[in-house]
Protein backbone atom coordinates (compact mmCIF):
# COMPACT_ATOMS: atom_id res chain seq x y z
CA UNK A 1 9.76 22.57 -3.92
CA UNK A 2 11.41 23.06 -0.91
CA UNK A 3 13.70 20.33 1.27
CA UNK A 4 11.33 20.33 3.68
CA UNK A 5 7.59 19.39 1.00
CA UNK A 6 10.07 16.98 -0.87
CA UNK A 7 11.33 15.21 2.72
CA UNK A 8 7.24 14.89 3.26
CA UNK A 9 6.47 13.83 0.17
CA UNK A 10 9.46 11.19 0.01
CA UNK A 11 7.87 9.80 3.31
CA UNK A 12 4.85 9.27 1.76
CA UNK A 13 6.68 7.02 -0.76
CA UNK A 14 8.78 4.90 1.78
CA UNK A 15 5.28 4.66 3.62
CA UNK A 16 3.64 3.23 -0.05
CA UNK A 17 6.90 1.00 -0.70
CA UNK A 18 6.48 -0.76 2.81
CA UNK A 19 2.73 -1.27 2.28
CA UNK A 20 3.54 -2.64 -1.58
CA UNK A 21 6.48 -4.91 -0.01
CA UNK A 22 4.09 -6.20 2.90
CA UNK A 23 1.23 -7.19 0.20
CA UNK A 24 4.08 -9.03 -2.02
CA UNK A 25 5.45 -10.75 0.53
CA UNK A 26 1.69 -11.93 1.70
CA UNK A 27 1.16 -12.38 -1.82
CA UNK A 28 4.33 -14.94 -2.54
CA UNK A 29 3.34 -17.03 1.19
CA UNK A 30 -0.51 -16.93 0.39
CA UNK A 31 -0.09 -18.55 -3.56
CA UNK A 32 3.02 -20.92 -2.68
CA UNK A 33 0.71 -23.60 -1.63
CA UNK A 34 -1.12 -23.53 -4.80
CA UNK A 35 2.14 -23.91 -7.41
CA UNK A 36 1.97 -27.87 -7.02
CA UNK A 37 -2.31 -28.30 -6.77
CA UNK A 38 -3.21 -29.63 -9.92
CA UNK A 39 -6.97 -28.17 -9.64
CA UNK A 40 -8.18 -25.09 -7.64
CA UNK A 41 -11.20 -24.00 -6.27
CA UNK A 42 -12.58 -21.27 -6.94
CA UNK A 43 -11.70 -19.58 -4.06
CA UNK A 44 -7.73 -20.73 -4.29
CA UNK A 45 -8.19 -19.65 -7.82
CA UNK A 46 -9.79 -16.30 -6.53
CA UNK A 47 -6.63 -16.00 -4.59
CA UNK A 48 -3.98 -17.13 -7.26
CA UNK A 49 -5.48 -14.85 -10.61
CA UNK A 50 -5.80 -11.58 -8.00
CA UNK A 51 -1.55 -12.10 -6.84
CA UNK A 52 -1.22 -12.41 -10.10
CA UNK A 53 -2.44 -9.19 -11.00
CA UNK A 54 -1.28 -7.32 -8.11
CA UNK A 55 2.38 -8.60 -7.91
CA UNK A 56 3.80 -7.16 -10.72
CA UNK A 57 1.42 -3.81 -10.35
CA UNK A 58 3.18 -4.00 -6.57
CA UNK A 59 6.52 -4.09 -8.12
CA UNK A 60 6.42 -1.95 -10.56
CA UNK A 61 4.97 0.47 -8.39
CA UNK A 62 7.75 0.30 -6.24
CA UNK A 63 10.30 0.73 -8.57
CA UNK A 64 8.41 4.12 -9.49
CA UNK A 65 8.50 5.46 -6.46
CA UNK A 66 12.04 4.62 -5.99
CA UNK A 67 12.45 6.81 -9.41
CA UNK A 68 10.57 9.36 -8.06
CA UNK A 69 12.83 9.49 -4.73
CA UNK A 70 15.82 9.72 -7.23
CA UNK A 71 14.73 12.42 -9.30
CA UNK A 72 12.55 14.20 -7.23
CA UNK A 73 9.51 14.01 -9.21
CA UNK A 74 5.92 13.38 -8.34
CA UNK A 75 4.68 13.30 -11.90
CA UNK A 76 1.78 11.29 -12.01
CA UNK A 77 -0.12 9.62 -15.24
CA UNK A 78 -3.88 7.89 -15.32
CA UNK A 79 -2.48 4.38 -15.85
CA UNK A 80 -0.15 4.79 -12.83
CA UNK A 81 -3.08 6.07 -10.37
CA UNK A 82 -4.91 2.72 -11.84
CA UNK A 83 -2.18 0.62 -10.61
CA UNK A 84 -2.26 2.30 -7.42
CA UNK A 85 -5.64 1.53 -7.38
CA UNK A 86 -6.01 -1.85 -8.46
CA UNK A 87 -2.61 -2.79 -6.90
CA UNK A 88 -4.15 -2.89 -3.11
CA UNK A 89 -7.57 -3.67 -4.37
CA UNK A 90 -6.46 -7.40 -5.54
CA UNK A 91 -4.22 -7.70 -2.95
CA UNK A 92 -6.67 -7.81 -0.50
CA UNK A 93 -9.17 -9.61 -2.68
CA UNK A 94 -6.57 -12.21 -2.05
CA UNK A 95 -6.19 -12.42 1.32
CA UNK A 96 -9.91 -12.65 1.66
CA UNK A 97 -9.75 -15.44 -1.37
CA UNK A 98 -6.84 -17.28 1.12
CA UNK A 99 -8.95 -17.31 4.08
CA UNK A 100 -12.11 -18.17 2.31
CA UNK A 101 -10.65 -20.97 1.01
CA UNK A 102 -9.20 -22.22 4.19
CA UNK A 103 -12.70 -21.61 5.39
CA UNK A 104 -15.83 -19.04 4.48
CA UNK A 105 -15.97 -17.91 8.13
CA UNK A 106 -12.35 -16.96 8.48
CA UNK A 107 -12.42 -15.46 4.92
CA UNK A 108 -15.55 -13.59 6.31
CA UNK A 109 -13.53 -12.44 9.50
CA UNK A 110 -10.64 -11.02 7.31
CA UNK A 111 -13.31 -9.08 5.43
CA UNK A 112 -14.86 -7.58 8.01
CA UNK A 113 -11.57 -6.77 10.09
CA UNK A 114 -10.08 -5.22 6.76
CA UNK A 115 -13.41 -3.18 6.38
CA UNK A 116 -13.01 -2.28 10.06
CA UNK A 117 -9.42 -1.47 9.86
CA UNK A 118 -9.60 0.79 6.78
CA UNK A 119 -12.76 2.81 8.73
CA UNK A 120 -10.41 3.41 11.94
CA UNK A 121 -7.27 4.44 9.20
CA UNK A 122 -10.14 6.62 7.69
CA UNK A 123 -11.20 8.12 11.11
CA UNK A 124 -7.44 8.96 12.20
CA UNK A 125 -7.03 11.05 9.03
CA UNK A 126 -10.46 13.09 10.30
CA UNK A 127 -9.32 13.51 13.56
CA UNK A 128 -5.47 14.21 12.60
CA UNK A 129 -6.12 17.86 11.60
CA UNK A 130 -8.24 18.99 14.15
CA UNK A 131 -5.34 17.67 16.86
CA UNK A 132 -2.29 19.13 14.52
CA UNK A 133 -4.39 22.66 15.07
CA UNK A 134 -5.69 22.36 11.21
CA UNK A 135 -2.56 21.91 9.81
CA UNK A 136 -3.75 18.58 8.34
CA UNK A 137 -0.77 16.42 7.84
CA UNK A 138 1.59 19.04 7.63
CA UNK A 139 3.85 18.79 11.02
CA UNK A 140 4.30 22.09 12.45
CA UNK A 141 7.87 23.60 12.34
CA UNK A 142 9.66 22.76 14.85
CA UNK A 143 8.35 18.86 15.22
CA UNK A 144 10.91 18.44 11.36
CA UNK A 145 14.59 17.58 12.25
CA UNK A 146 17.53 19.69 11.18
CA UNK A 147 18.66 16.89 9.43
CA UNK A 148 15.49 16.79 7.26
CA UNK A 149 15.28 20.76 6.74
CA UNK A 150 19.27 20.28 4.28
CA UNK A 151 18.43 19.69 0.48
CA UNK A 152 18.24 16.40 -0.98
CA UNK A 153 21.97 16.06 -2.63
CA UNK A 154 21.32 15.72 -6.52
């Protein structure tokens, strides 16, 4: 693989770690209020049983990556692609369990705008080859850095 696929591909993986971090961190704010209710809802308990699935998935996800960075391996296996599945899945079942609790409108609004915002993340990747002149997400040549085009010291 050359310095300049690996350099793409390890930007992929910061970009995963920073979306795994952000849903931890919502994650650890959105349950904290729950550790001292004796009895939860359904939605709170919604909420609480889907952190508690994704958190760990989150984290060990990360530290995979992180491997992956270090050894330069994209290796992939069917239980890690369910992780990376599930992972984001009950993360934002979640939120959505938060809000609802809070109340069923604003748990509805968080829906929706999630459902909106994952259509417009959809819609840039449609557009993004036809305006990179079909190169997908492959920057053309001279948009990489020197710094980015030395290999990856081992």
């Amino acid at each position: 693989m050359s310095p300049k696929d690996w350099k793409r591909k390890e930007s992929w993986l910061d970009q995963d770690n920073l979306i795994y971090a952000g849903f931890i961190a919502i994650g650890i704010v959105l349950v904290q209020p729950f550790l001292t209710v004796a009895e939860l809802d359904v939605a709170a308990l919604v909420c609480v049983l889907s952190f508690s699935v994704s958190i760990p998935l989150l984290a060990v996800l990360t530290m995979i990556n992180q491997l992956r960075k270090t050894h330069q391996f994209m290796g992939r296996t069917p239980l890690l692609n369910f992780a990376k599945g599930i992972a984001p899945l009950t993360s934002c079942i979640g939120v959505v369990a938060a809000f609802w609790h809070m109340s069923w409108i604003a748990g509805l609004v968080v829906l929706v705008s999630g459902a909106v915002a994952v259509i417009a993340y959809g819609g840039f990747f449609s557009v993004l080859p036809r305006e990179m002149g079909g190169e997908g997400l492959v920057p053309p040549e001279e948009s990489i850095p020197p710094e980015l085009d030395e290999p990856h010291p081992t």
